[in-house]
Protein backbone atom coordinates (compact mmCIF):
# COMPACT_ATOMS: atom_id res chain seq x y z
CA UNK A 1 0.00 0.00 0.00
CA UNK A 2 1.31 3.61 -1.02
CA UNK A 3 2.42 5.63 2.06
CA UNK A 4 0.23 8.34 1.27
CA UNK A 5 -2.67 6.71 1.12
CA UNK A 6 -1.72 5.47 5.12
CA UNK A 7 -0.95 8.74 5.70
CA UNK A 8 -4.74 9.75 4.23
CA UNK A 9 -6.35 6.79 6.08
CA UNK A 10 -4.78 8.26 9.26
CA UNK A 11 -5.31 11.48 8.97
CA UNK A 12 -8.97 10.78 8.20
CA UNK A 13 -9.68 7.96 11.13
CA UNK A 14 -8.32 10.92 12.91
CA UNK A 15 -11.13 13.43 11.84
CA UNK A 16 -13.43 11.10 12.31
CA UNK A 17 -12.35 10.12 16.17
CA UNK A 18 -12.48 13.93 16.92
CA UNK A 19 -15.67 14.41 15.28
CA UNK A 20 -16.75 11.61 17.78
CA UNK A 21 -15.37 12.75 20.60
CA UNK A 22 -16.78 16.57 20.16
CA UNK A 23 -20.19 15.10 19.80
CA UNK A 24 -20.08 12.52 22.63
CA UNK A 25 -18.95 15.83 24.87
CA UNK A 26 -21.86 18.01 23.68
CA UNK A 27 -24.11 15.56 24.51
CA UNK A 28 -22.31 15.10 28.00
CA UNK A 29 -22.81 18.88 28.53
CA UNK A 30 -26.07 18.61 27.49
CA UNK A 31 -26.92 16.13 30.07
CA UNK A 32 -25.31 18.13 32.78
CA UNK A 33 -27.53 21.33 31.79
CA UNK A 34 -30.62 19.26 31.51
CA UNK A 35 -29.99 18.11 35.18
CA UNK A 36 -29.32 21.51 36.47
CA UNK A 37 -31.92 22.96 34.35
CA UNK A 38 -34.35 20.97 36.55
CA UNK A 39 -32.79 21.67 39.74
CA UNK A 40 -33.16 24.73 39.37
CA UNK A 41 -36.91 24.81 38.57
CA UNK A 42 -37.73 23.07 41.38
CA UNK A 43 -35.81 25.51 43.63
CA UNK A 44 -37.97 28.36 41.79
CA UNK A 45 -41.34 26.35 42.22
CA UNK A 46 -40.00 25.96 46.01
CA UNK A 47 -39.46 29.67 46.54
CA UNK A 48 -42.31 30.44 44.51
CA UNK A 49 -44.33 28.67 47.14
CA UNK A 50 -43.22 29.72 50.77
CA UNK A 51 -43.28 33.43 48.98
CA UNK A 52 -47.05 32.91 48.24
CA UNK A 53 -47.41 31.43 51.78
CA UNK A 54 -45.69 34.45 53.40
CA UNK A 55 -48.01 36.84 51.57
CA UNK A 56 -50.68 34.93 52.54
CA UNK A 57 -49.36 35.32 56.32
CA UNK A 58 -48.72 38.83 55.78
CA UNK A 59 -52.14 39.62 53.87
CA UNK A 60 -54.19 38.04 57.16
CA UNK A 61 -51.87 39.75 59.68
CA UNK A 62 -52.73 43.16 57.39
CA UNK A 63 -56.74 42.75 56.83
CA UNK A 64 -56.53 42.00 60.67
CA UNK A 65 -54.91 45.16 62.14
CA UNK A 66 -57.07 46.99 59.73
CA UNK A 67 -59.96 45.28 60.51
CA UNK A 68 -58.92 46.61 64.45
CA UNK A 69 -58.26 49.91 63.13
CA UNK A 70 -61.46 50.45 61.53
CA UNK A 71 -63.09 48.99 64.63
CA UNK A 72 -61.41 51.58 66.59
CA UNK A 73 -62.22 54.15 64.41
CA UNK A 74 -66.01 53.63 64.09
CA UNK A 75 -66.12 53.45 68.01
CA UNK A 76 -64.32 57.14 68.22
CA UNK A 77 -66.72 58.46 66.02
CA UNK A 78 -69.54 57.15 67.42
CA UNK A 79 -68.70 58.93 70.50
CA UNK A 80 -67.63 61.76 69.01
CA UNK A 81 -70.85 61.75 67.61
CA UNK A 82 -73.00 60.98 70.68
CA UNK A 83 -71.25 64.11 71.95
CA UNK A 84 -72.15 66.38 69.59
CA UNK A 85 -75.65 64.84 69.67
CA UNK A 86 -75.65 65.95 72.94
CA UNK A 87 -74.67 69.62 72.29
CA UNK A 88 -76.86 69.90 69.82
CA UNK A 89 -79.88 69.06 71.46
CA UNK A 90 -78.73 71.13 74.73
CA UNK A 91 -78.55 74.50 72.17
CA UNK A 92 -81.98 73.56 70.64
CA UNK A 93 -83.16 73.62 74.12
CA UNK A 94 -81.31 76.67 74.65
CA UNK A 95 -82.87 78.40 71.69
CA UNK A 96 -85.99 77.19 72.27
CA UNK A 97 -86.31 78.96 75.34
CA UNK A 98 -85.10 82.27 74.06
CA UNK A 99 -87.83 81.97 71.11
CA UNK A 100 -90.19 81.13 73.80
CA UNK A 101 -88.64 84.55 76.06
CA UNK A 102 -88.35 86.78 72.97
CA UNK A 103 -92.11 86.06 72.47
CA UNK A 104 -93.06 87.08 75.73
CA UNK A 105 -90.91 90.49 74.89
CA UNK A 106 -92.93 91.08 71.35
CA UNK A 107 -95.70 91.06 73.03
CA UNK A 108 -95.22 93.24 75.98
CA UNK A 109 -93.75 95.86 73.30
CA UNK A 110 -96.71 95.36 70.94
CA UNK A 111 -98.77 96.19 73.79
CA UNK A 112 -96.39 99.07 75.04
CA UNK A 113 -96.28 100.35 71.37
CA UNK A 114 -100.12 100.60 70.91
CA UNK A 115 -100.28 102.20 74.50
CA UNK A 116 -97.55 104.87 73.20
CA UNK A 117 -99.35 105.22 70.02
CA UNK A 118 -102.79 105.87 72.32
CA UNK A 119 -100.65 108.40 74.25
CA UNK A 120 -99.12 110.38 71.17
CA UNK A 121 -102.57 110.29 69.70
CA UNK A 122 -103.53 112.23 73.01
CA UNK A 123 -100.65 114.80 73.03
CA UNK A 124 -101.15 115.27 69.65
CA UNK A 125 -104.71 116.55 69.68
CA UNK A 126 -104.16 118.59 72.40
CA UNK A 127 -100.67 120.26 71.19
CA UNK A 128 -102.95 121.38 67.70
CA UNK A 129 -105.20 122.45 70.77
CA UNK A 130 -102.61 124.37 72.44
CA UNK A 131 -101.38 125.90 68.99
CA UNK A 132 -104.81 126.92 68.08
CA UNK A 133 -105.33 128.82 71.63
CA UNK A 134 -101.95 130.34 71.63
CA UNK A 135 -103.12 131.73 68.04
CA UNK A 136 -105.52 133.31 69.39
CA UNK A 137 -103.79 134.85 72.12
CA UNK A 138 -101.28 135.97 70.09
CA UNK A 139 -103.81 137.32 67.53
CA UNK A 140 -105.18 139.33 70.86
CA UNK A 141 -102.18 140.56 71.50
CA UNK A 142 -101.31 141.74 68.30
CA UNK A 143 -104.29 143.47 68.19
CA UNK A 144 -104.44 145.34 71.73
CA UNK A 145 -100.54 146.31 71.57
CA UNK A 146 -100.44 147.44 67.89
CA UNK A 147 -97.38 145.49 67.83
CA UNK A 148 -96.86 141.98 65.31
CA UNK A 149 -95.13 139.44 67.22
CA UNK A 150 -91.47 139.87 65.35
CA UNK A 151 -91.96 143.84 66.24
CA UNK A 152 -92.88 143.11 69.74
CA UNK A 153 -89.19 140.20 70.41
CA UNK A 154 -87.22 143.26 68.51
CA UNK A 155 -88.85 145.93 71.06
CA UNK A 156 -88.04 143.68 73.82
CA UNK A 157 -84.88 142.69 72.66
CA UNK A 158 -83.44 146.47 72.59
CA UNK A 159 -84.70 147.28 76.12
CA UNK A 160 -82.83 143.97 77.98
CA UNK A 161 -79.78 144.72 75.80
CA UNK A 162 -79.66 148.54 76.98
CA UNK A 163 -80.85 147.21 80.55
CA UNK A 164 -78.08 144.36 80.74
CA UNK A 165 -75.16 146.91 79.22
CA UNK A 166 -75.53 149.18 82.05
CA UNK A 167 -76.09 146.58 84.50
CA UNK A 168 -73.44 144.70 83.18
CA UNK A 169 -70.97 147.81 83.33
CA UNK A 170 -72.30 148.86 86.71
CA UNK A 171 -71.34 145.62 88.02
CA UNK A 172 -67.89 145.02 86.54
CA UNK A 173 -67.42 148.50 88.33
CA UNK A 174 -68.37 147.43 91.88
CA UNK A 175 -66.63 144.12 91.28
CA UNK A 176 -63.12 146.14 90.08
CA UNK A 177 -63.79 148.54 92.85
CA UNK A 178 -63.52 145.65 95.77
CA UNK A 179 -61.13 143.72 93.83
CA UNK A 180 -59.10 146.29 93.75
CA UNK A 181 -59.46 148.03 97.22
CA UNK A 182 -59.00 144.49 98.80
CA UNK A 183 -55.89 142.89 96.59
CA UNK A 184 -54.12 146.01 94.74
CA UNK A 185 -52.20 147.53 98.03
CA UNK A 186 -51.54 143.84 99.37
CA UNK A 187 -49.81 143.05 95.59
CA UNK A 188 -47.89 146.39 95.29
CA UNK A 189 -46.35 145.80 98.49
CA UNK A 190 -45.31 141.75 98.19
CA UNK A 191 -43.79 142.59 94.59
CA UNK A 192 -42.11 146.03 95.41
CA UNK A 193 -40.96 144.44 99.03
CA UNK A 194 -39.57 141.20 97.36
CA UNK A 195 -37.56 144.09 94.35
CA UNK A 196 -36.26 145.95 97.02
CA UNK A 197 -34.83 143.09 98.34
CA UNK A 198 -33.28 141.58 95.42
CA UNK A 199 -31.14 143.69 93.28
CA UNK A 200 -28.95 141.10 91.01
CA UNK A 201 -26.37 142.06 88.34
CA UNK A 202 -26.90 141.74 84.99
CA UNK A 203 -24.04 140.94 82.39
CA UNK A 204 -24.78 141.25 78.61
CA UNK A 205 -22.68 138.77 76.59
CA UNK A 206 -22.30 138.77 72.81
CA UNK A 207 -21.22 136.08 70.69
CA UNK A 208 -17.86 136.88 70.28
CA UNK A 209 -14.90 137.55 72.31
CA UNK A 210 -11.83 139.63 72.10
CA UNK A 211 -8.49 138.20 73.04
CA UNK A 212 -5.54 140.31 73.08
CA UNK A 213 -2.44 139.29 71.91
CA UNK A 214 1.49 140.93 72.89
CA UNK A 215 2.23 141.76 69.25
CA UNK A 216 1.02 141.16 65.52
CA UNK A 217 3.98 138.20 65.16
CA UNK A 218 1.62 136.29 67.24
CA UNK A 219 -0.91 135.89 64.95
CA UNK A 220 1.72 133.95 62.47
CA UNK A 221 2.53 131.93 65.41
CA UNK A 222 -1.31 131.50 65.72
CA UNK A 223 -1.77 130.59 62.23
CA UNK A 224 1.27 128.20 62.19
CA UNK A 225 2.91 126.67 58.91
CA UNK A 226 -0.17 126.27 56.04
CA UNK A 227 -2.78 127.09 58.91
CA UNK A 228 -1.92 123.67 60.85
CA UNK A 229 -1.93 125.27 64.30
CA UNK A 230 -5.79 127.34 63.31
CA UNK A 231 -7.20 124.19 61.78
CA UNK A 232 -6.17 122.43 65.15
CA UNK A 233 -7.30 125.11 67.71
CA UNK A 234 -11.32 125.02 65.44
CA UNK A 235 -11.16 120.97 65.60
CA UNK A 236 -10.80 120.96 68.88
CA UNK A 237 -12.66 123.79 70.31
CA UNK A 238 -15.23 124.12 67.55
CA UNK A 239 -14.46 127.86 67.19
CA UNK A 240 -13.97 130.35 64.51
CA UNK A 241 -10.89 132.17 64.94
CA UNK A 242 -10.93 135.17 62.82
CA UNK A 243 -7.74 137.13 62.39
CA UNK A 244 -8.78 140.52 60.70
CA UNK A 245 -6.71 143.65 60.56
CA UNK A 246 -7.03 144.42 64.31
CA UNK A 247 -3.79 145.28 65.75
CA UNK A 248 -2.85 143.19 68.25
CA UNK A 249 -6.27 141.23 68.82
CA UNK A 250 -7.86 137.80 67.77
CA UNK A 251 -11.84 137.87 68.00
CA UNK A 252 -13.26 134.16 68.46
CA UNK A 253 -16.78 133.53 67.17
CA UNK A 254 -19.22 130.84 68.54
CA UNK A 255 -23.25 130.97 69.30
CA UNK A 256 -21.96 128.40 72.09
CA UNK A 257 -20.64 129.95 75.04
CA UNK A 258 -18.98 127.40 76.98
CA UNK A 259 -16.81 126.37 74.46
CA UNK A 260 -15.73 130.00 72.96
CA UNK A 261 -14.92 130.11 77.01
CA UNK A 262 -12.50 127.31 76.88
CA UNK A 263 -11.04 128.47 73.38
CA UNK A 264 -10.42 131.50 75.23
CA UNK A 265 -8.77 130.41 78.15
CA UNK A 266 -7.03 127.68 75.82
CA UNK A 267 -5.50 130.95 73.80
CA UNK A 268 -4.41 132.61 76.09
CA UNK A 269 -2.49 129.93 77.90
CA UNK A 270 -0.95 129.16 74.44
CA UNK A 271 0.13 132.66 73.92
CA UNK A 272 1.68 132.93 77.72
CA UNK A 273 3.47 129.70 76.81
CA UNK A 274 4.71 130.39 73.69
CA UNK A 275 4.66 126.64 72.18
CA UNK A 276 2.30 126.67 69.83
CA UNK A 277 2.22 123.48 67.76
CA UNK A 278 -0.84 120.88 67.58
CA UNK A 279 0.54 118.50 70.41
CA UNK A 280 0.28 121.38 72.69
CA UNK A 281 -2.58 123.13 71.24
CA UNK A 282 -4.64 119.84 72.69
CA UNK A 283 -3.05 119.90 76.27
CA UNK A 284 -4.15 123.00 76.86
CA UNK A 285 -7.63 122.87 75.25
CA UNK A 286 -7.95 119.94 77.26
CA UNK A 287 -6.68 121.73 80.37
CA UNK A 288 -8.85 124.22 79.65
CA UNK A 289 -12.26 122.21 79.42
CA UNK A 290 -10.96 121.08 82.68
CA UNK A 291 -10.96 124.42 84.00
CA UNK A 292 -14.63 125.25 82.78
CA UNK A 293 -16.01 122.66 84.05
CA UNK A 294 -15.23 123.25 87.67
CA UNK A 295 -16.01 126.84 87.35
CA UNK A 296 -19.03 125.83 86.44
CA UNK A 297 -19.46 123.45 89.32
CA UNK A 298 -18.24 126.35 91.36
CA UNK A 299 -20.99 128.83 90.04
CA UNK A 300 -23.56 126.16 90.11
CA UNK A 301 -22.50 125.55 94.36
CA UNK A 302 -22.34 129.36 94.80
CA UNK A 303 -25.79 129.34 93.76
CA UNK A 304 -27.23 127.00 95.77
CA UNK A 305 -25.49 128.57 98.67
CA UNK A 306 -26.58 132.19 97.65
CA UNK A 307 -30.68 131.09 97.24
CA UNK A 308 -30.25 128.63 100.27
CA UNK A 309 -31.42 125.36 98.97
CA UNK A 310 -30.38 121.92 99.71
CA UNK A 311 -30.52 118.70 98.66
CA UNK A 312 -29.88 118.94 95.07
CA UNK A 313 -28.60 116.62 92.77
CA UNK A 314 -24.76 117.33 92.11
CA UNK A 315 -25.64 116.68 87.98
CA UNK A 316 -28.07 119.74 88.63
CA UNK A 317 -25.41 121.39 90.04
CA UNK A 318 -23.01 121.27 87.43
CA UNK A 319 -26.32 122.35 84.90
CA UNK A 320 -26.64 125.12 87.00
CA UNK A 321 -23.31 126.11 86.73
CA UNK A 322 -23.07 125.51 83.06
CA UNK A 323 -26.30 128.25 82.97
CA UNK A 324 -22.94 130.71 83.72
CA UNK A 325 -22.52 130.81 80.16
CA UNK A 326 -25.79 131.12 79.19
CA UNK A 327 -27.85 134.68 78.20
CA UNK A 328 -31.29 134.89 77.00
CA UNK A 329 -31.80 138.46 75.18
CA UNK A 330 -28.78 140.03 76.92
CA UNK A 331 -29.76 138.80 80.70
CA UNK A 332 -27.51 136.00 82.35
CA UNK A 333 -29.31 133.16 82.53
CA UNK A 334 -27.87 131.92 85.88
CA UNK A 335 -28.44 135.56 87.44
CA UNK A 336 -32.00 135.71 86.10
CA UNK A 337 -32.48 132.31 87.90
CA UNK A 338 -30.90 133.23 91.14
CA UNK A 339 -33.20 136.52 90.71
CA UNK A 340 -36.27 134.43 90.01
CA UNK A 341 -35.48 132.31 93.20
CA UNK A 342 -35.14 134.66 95.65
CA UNK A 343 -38.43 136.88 94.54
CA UNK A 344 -40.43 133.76 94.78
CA UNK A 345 -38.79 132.91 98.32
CA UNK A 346 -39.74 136.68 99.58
CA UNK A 347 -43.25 136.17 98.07
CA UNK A 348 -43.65 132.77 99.25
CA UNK A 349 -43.00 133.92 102.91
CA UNK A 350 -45.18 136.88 102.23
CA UNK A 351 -47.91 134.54 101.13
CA UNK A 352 -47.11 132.59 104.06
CA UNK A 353 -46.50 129.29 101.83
CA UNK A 354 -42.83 127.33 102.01
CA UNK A 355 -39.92 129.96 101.05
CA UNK A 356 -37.68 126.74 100.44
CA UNK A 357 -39.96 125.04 97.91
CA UNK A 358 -40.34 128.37 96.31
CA UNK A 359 -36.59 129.15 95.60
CA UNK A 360 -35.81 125.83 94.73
CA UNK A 361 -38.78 125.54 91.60
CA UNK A 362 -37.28 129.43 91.56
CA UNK A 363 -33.75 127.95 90.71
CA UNK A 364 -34.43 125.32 88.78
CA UNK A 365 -37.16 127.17 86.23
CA UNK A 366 -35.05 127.69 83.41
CA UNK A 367 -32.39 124.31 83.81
CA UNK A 368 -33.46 123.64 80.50
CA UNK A 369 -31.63 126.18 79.10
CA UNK A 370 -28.35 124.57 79.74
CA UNK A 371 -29.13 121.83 77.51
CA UNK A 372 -31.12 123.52 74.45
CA UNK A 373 -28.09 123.97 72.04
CA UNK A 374 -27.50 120.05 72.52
CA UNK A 375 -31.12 118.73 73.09
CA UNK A 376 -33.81 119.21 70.47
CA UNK A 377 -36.95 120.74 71.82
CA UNK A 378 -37.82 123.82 73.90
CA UNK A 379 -36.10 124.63 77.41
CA UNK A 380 -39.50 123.73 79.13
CA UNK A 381 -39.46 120.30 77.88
CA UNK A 382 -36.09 119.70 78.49
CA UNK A 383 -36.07 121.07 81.70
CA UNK A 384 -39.29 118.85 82.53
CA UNK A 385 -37.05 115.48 81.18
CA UNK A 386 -33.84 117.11 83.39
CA UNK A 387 -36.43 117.67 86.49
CA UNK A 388 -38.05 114.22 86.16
CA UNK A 389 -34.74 112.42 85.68
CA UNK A 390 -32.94 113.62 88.77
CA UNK A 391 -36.13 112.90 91.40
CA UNK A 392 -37.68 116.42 91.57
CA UNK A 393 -40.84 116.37 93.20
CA UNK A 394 -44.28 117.16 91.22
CA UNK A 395 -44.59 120.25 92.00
CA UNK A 396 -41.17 121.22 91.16
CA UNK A 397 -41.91 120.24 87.42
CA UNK A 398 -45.57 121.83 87.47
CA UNK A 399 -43.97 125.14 88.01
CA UNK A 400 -41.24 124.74 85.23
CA UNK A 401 -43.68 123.04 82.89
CA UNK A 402 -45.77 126.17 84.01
CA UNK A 403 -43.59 129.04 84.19
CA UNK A 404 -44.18 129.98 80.57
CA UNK A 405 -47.82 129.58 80.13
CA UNK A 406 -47.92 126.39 78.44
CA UNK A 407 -50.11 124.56 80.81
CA UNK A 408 -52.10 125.94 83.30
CA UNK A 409 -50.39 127.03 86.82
CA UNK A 410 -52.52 124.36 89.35
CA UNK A 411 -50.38 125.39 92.60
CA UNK A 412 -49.40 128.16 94.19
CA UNK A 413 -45.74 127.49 93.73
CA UNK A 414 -46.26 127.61 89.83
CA UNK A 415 -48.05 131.03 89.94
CA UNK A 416 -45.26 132.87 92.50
CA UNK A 417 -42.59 131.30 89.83
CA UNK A 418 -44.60 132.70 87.09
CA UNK A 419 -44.98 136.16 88.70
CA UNK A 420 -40.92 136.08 89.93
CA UNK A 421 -40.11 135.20 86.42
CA UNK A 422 -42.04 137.71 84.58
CA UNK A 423 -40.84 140.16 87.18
CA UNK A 424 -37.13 139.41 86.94
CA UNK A 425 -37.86 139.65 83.01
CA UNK A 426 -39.42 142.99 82.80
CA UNK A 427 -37.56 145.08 84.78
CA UNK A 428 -35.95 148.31 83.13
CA UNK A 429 -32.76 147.02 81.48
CA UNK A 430 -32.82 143.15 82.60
CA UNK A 431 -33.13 142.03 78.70
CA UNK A 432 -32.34 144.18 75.63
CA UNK A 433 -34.20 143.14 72.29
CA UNK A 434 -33.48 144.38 68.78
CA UNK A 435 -35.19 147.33 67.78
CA UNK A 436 -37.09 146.23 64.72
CA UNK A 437 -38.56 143.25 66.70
CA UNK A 438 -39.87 146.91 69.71
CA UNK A 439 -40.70 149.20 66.80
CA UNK A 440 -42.88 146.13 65.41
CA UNK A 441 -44.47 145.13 68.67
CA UNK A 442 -45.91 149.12 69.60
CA UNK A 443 -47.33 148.84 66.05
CA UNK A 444 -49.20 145.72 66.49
CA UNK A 445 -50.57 146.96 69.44
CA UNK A 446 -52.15 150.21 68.25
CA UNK A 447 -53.31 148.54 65.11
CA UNK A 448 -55.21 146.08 67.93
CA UNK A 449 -56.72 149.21 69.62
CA UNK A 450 -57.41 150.89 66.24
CA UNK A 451 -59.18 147.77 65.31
CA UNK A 452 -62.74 148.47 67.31
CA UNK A 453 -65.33 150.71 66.61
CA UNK A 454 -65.26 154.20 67.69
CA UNK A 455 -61.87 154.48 68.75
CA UNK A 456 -59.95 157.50 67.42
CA UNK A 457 -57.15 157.54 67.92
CA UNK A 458 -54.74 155.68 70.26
CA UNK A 459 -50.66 155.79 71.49
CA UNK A 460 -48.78 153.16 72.88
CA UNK A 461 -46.59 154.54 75.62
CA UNK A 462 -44.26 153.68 78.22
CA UNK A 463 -42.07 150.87 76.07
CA UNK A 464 -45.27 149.08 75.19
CA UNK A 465 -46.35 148.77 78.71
CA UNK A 466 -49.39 151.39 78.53
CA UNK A 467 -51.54 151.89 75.43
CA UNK A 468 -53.83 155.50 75.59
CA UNK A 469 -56.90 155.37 73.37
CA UNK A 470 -58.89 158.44 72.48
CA UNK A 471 -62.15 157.02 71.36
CA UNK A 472 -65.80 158.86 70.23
CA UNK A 473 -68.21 160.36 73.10
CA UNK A 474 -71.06 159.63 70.16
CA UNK A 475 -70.38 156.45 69.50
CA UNK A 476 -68.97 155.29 72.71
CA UNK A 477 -71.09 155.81 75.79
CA UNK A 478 -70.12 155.99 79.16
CA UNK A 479 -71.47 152.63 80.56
CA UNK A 480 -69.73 151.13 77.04
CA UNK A 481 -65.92 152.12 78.54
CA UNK A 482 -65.57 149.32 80.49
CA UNK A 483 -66.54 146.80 78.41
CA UNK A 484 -64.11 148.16 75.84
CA UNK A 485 -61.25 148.05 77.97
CA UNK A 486 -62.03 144.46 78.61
CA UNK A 487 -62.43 143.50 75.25
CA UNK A 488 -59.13 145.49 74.08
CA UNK A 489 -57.21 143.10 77.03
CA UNK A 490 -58.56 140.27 75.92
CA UNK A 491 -57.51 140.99 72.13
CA UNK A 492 -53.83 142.05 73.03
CA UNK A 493 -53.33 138.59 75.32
CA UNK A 494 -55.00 136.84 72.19
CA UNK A 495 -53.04 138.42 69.45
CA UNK A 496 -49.82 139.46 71.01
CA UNK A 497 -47.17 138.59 72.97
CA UNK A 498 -45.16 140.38 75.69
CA UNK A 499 -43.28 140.87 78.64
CA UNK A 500 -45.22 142.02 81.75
CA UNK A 501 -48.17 143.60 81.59
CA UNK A 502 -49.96 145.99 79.11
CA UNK A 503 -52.33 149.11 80.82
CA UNK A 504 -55.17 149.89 78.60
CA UNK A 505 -56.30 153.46 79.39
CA UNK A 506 -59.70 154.47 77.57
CA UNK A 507 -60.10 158.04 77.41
CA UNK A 508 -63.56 159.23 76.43
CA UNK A 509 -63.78 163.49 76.36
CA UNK A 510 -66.72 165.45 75.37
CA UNK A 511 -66.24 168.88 73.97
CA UNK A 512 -68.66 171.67 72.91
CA UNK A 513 -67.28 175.02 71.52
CA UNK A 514 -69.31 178.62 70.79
CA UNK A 515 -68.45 182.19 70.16
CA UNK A 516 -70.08 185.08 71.02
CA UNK A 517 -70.47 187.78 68.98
C-alpha cells in the first residue's frame, strides 16, 4: 500500500475520532444542563411557594390590624358623635327657650307700642289744641298792643340789651372797685418788698470775644505753617478764629458759650506759653475744658449757697453752673435764675407758703436752658425730662412746665414762679431786644386798639407797657368804657405777645365850643 494513502487513512480515522469525541462531549454537557436545568426549577417552584405562603401570612396579619383599626375608628366616632348629639340638642333647648322669652318680649312691646301710640294720639290733639289757643292769644295781642309778634321780640330785645349793658358795666365797676381796694395795696407791696430786696447784676454777653495778643507776630505763630496750628485750635474747640486787621487782637466767634470760654482760656495759655504746635494746642484745650467745668461746678454751688437750697442733685449742680454761660436776650441766665429764686422765696414767705420750695422751683425754672443747644426741643421740655430724671418732686416740674404759660399754673408754687419770672424779666434794662422786633411790637398793638369801633385815635406809651386810646363820646357811651377796655385786654393777650403787663387806658372826652359875637 502507497504511504500516502496510510498517511490519508490516518489522517482521516483521525477526523473522524475527533468528530466523535466533540459530539459525545456536547451531549455530555447537554446532560449536565438538563440536570441543572431541573434543579433549578424546582428551587424556583420551592421559593415560589413559601413566597405565596408568606403573603398569605402577611395579607391576614394586614386585613386583621385593619380590621382593628377600623373597629377603633367607628367606636371614636360614634362617641364623638354621641357628643355632639348631645350639644346639639342642649342648644336647641337653649334656643328654644329664648324663642319662647323673645315672644313674651314682642308682646309686651306690641302692647307698650299701641299704649304709646294711644298716648301720642292724646298729646297730639291737644298740642294742635294748644297751637290753636296760643293763636288766638297771640292774635289778641297783636291786636291790643299794635305790635306783630317779630316787632314786639325786637322791642323787647333792645330794652334787655340797653338794661343788661348798664347793668353789666355797673357791676364790673363794683366788682373792680372791691377787687381792687382788697388785693391792689396787698400786691404792690409783696412785689415792690420782694424788688427791694433783690437787686442782682446783669451781664450782657455777645457772641464773640476779644483776646488780646502781645504783638502782631503772634498771629503767624497763631496761624502756624499752612494754617496747621488754626485748623487744630477750630477741631478741637469748635471755634472760629478770625484774624482781621485788628492790631494786636484775635476775636473768636461761637453761638456756644462754653466752648468759645475754653477756646479763650485755651489761647491765652498758648500765647503765655509760647509753644504753639498741635501737640500742645490739645493739652491746653484739654486743660482748659478742665478748668470750665469746675467753674461751672463752682458757680452752680455758689448758687445753691446764695438762694439757700439743699438737697440737690450734684448733675443739677453742674447744669446750674453751666447756665454761667448762658444769656437769653442780653440777661444772664444763671443771674436771672438766682433773681427768680429769691423773689419767689420773699413772696412765698409773704404769702405765708414754704420759702424753700419756692426758691428751689425758683432755681431750677429755666435748667433747660443749659441743655437747648445740645437737646432738640424747647427749654420747658427739656427742663421737665432734666427735672423728672434727677427725682424732683411734682410740683417742682408743674412750676417749670408752668412758668411759661404752656399749661395751666394748678399750685401756688407755679403762679409765685410765674410772677418772679415775669418780674425778673421785665424790669428796666434786665433784657435788651433788637429794635425792629420793639418798633414792630408798639405797632401791632395800636393797630389792635385801632381795630374796634369808635376808637380815634390811640398811642402806645411807656415801652409798650401802657396803650392810651382816644375814642368817640357819640359812639362810645359811658357805661360802654368798660366793656371796651375788657375786650381790648382780651384781644392784646390773644393776638400778642409780651413781657409784663400791658395798661389799657380808655379816654372818652366830650367837647362843645361857641363864640359870642
Amino acid at each position: 500500500m502507497p504511504i500516502w494513502l496510510s498517511i490519508l487513512l490516518i489522517v482521516l480515522f483521525a477526523i473522524i475520532s475527533g468528530v466523535v469525541c466533540f459530539l459525545q462531549g456536547i451531549n455530555h454537557r447537554k446532560r449536565i444542563a438538563e440536570s441543572e436545568i431541573g434543579s433549578a426549577e424546582v428551587e424556583a417552584r420551592r421559593i415560589v411557594d413559601e413566597a405565596v405562603k408568606e403573603a398569605e401570612a402577611k395579607k391576614k396579619e394586614i386585613v386583621l390590624e385593619g380590621k382593628d383599626e377600623v373597629h377603633q375608628f367607628r367606636n371614636e366616632t360614634e362617641k364623638d358623635l354621641n357628643s355632639r348629639r348631645k350639644e346639639i340638642q342642649r342648644q336647641e333647648r337653649r334656643m328654644q327657650q329664648k324663642e319662647e322669652t323673645l315672644d313674651k318680649k314682642l308682646d309686651n312691646l306690641e302692647k307698650k307700642e299701641e299704649n304709646v301710640a294711644k298716648k301720642l294720639k292724646q298729646a297730639e290733639d291737644k298740642l294742635a289744641e294748644t297751637e290753636s289757643i296760643k293763636l288766638k292769644e297771640l292774635e289778641v295781642l297783636e291786636r291790643l298792643s299794635g305790635f306783630t309778634s317779630e316787632q314786639a321780640k325786637e322791642y323787647l330785645l333792645n330794652q334787655l340789651d340797653a338794661e343788661l349793658t348798664h347793668e353789666k358795666a355797673v357791676r364790673i365797676m363794683d366788682f373792680e372797685q372791691k377787687l381792687h381796694e382788697e388785693s391792689d395795696k396787698r400786691a404792690r407791696n409783696i412785689i415792690s418788698l420782694a424788688i427791694q430786696r433783690c437787686a442782682a447784676d446783669h451781664v450782657a454777653e455777645a457772641a464773640v470775644s476779644v483776646v488780646p495778643l502781645p504783638n502782631d507776630e503772634m498771629k503767624g505763630r497763631i496761624i502756624g505753617r499752612e494754617g496747621r496750628n488754626i485748623r487744630a485750635i477750630e477741631t478741637l474747640t469748635g471755634v472760629d478764629l478770625i484774624i482781621d486787621d485788628t492790631p494786636e487782637a484775635i476775636t473768636l466767634s461761637c453761638f456756644e458759650p462754653v466752648r468759645r470760654e475754653i477756646a479763650r482760656i485755651a489761647l491765652e495759655k498758648l500765647i503765655t506759653d509760647g509753644r504753639i504746635h498741635p501737640a500742645r494746642i490739645e493739652e491746653m484745650v484739654e486743660k482748659a475744658r478742665r478748668e470750665v467745668e469746675l467753674t461751672m461746678k463752682e458757680e452752680g454751688e455758689r448758687a445753691v449757697l446764695e438762694v439757700g437750697v439743699n438737697g440737690i442733685h450734684h448733675e443739677l449742680v453742674k447744669l446750674l453752673g453751666r447756665l454761667r454761660y448762658r444769656t437769653s436776650y442780653g440777661q444772664n441766665v444763671l443771674n436771672h435764675s438766682i433773681e427768680v429764686a429769691l423773689l419767689s422765696g420773699m413772696i412765698a414767705s409773704e404769702l405765708g407758703m414754704d420759702p424753700t420750695l419756692a426758691k428751689r422751683a425758683g432755681l431750677l425754672h429755666d435748667i433747660g436752658k443749659a441743655l437747648d443747644h445740645e437737646i432738640e426741643g424747647s427749654h420747658v421740655e427739656i427742663g421737665i425730662d432734666v427735672a423728672k430724671k434727677f427725682k424732683e418732686s411734682e410740683q417742682i416740674i408743674h412750676a417749670i412746665h408752668a412758668h411759661h404759660g404752656d399749661v395751666e399754673a394748678k399750685t401756688v408754687v407755679a403762679c409765685i414762679v410765674q410772677a418772679a419770672d415775669a418780674i425778673s424779666a421785665a424790669r428796666p434794662g434786665a433784657r435788651r431786644e433788637n429794635l425792629e422786633n420793639y418798633i414792630k411790637r408798639l405797632q401791632k398793638l395800636e393797630e389792635v386798639a385801632s381795630s374796634f369801633e369808635g376808637v380815634e385815635r390811640c398811642f402806645a406809651i411807656q415801652a409798650g407797657r401802657e396803650i392810651r386810646i382816644m375814642v368817640k363820646p357819640e359812639i362810645v357811651k359811658d357805661e360802654r368804657m368798660i366793656p371796651l377796655a375788657r375786650e381790648i385786654c382780651n384781644k392784646i393777650e390773644t393776638d400778642l405777645e409780651y413781657p409784663g403787663q400791658v395798661k389799657v387806658n380808655i379816654i372818652r372826652e366830650s367837647r362843645a365850643t361857641d363864640f359870642a359875637r
